[in-house]
C-alpha atoms as a PDB file:
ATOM      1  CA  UNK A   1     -41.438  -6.066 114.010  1.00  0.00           C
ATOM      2  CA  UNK A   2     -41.468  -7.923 110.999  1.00  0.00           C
ATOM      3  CA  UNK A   3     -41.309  -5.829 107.443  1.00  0.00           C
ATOM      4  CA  UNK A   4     -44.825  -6.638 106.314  1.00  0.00           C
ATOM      5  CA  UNK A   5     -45.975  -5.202 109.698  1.00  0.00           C
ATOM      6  CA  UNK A   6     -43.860  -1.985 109.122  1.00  0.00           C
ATOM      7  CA  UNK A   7     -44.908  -1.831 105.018  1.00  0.00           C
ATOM      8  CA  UNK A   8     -49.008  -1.916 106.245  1.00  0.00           C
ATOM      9  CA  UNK A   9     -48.393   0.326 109.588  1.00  0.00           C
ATOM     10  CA  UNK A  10     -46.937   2.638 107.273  1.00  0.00           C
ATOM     11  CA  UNK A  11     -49.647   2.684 104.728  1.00  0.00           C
ATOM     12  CA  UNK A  12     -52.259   3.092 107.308  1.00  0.00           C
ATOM     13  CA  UNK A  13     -50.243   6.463 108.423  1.00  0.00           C
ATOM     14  CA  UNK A  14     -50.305   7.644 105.315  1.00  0.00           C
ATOM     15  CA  UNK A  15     -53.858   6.888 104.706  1.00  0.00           C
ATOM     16  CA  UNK A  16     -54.909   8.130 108.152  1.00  0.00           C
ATOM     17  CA  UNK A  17     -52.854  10.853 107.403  1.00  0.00           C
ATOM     18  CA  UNK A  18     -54.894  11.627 104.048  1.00  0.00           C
ATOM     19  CA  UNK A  19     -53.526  15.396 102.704  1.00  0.00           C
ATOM     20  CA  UNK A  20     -52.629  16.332 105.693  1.00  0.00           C
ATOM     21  CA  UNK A  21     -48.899  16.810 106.734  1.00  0.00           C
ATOM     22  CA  UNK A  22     -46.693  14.899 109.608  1.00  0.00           C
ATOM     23  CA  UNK A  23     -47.577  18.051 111.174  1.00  0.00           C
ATOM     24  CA  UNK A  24     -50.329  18.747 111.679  1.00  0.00           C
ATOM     25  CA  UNK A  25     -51.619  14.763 111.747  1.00  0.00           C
ATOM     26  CA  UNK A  26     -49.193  14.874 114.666  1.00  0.00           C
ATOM     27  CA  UNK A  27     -50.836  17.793 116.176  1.00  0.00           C
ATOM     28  CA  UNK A  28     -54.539  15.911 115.877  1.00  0.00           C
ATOM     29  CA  UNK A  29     -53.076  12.771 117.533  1.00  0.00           C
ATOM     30  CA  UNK A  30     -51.633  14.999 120.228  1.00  0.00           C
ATOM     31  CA  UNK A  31     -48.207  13.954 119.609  1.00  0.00           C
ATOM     32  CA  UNK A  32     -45.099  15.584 118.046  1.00  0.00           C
ATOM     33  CA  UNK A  33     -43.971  15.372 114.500  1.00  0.00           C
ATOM     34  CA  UNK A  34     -40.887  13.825 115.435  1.00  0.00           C
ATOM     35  CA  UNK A  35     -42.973  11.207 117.096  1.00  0.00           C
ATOM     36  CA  UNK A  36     -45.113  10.461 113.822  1.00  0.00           C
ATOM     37  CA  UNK A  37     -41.472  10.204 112.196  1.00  0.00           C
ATOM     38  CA  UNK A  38     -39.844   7.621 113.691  1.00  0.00           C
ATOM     39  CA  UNK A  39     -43.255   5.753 113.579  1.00  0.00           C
ATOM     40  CA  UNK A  40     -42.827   6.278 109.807  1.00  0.00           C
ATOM     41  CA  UNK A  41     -39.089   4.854 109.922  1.00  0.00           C
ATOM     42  CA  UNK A  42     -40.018   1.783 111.998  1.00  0.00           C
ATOM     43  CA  UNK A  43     -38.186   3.395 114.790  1.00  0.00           C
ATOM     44  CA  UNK A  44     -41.214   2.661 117.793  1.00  0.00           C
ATOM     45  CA  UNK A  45     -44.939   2.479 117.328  1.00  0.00           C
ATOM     46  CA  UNK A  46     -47.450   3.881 118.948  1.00  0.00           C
ATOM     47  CA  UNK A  47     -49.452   3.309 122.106  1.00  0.00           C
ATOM     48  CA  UNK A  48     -52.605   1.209 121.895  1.00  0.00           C
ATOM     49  CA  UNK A  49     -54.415   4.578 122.514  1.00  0.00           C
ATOM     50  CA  UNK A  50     -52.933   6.317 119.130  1.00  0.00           C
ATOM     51  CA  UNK A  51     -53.124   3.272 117.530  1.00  0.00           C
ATOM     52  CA  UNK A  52     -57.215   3.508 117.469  1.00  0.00           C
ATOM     53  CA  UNK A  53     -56.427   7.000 116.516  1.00  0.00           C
ATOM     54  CA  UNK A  54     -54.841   6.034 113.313  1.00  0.00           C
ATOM     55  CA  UNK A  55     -57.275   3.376 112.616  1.00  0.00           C
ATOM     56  CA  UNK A  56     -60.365   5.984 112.894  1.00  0.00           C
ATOM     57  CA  UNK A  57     -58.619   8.304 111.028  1.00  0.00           C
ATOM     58  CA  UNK A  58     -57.995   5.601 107.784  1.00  0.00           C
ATOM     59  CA  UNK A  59     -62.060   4.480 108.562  1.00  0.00           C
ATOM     60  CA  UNK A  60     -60.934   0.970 110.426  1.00  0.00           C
ATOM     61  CA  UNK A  61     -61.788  -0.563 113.688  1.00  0.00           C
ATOM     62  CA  UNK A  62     -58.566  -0.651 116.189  1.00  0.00           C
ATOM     63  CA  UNK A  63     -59.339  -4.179 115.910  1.00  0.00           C
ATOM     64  CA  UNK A  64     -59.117  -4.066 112.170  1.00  0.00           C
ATOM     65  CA  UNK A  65     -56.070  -2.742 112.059  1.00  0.00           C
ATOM     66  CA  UNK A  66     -54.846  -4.769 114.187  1.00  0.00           C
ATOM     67  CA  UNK A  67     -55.763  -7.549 112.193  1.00  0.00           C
ATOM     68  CA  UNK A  68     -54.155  -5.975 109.154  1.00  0.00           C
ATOM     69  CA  UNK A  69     -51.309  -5.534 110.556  1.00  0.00           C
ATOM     70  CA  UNK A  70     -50.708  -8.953 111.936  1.00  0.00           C
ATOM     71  CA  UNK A  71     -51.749 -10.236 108.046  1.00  0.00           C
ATOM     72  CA  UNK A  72     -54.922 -11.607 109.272  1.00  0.00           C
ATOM     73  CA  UNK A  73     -58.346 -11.152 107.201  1.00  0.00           C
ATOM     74  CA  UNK A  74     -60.286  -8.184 108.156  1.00  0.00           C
ATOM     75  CA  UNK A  75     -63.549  -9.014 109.963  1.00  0.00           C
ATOM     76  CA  UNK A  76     -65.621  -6.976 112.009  1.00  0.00           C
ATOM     77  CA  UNK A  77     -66.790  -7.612 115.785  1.00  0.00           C
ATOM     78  CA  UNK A  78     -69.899  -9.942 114.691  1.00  0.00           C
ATOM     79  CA  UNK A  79     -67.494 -12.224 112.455  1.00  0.00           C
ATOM     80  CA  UNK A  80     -68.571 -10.738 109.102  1.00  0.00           C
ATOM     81  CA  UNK A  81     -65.551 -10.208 106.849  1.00  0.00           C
ATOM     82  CA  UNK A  82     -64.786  -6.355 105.730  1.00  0.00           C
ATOM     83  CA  UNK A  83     -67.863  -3.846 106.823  1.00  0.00           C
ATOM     84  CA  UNK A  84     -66.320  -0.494 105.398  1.00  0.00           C
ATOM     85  CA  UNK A  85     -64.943   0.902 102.245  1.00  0.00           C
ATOM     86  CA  UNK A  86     -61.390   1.107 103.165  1.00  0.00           C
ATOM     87  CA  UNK A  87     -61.654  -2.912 104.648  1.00  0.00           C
ATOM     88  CA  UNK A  88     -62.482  -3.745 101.366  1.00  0.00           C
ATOM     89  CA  UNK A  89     -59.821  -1.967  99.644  1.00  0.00           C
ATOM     90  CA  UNK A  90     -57.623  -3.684 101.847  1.00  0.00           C
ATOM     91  CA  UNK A  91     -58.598  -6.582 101.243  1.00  0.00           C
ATOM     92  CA  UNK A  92     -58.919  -6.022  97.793  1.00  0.00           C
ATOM     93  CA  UNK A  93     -55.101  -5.149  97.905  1.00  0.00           C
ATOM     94  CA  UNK A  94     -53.741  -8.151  97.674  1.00  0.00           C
ATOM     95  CA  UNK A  95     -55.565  -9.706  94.486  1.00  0.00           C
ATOM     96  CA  UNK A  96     -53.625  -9.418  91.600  1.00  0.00           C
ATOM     97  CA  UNK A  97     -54.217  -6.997  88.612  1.00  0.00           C
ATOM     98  CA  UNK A  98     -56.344  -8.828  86.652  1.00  0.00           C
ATOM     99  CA  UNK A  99     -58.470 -10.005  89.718  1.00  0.00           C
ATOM    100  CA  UNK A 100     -58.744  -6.205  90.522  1.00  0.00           C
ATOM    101  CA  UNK A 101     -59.570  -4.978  86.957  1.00  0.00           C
ATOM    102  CA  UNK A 102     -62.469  -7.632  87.259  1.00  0.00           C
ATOM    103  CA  UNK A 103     -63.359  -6.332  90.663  1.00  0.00           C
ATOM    104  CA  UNK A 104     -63.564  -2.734  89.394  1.00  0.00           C
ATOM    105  CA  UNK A 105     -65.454  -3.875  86.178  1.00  0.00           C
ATOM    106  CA  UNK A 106     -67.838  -5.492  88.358  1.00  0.00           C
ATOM    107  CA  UNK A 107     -68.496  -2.675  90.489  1.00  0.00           C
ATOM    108  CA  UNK A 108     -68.936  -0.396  87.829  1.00  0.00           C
ATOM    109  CA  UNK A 109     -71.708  -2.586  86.354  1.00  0.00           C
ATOM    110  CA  UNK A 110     -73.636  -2.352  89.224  1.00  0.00           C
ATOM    111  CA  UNK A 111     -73.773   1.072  88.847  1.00  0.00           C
END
């Protein structure tokens, strides 16, 4: 897999993962700890099953995630582009500072 894929697959862990530790995230996904490590070294990766685990867990579609990790745009099943929080702040990821600073100034206006 290429290093982008394994950079985003790990962020997703960790953001699935939330507070929680490789333990007990592990335990939710019904798999062992050692498991969620080697995922986390780019040592395997796991089935299509725990894969829409993961993706709940971080509040994406399997097929948003998917997405992400292949470096495509985020878009939901009817085509639209980013439908939750965490697809936007994906997406929102890869604008540079300033372009975020504008984005968050923006928001917080509409407050």
């Amino acid at each position: 897999m290429s290093d982008q894929f394994g950079e985003r697959f790990r962020e997703i862990v960790k953001r699935a993962m939330g507070d929680r530790s490789q333990t007990a995230f592990a335990r939710e996904l019904g798999v062992s700890s050692s498991t969620v490590q080697k995922w986390m070294a780019g040592n395997g990766y796991p089935s299509s099953e725990n894969m829409d685990k993961i993706a709940k867990k971080a509040g994406l579609s399997g097929d948003a995630l998917r997405s992400y990790l292949r470096g495509e745009e985020i878009a939901s099943d009817s085509g639209e582009t980013a439908r939750s929080p965490e697809e936007i702040f994906l997406l929102a990821k890869r604008l540079t500072k300033e372009q975020r600073k504008r984005l968050i100034n923006l928001m917080l206006e509409d407050l």
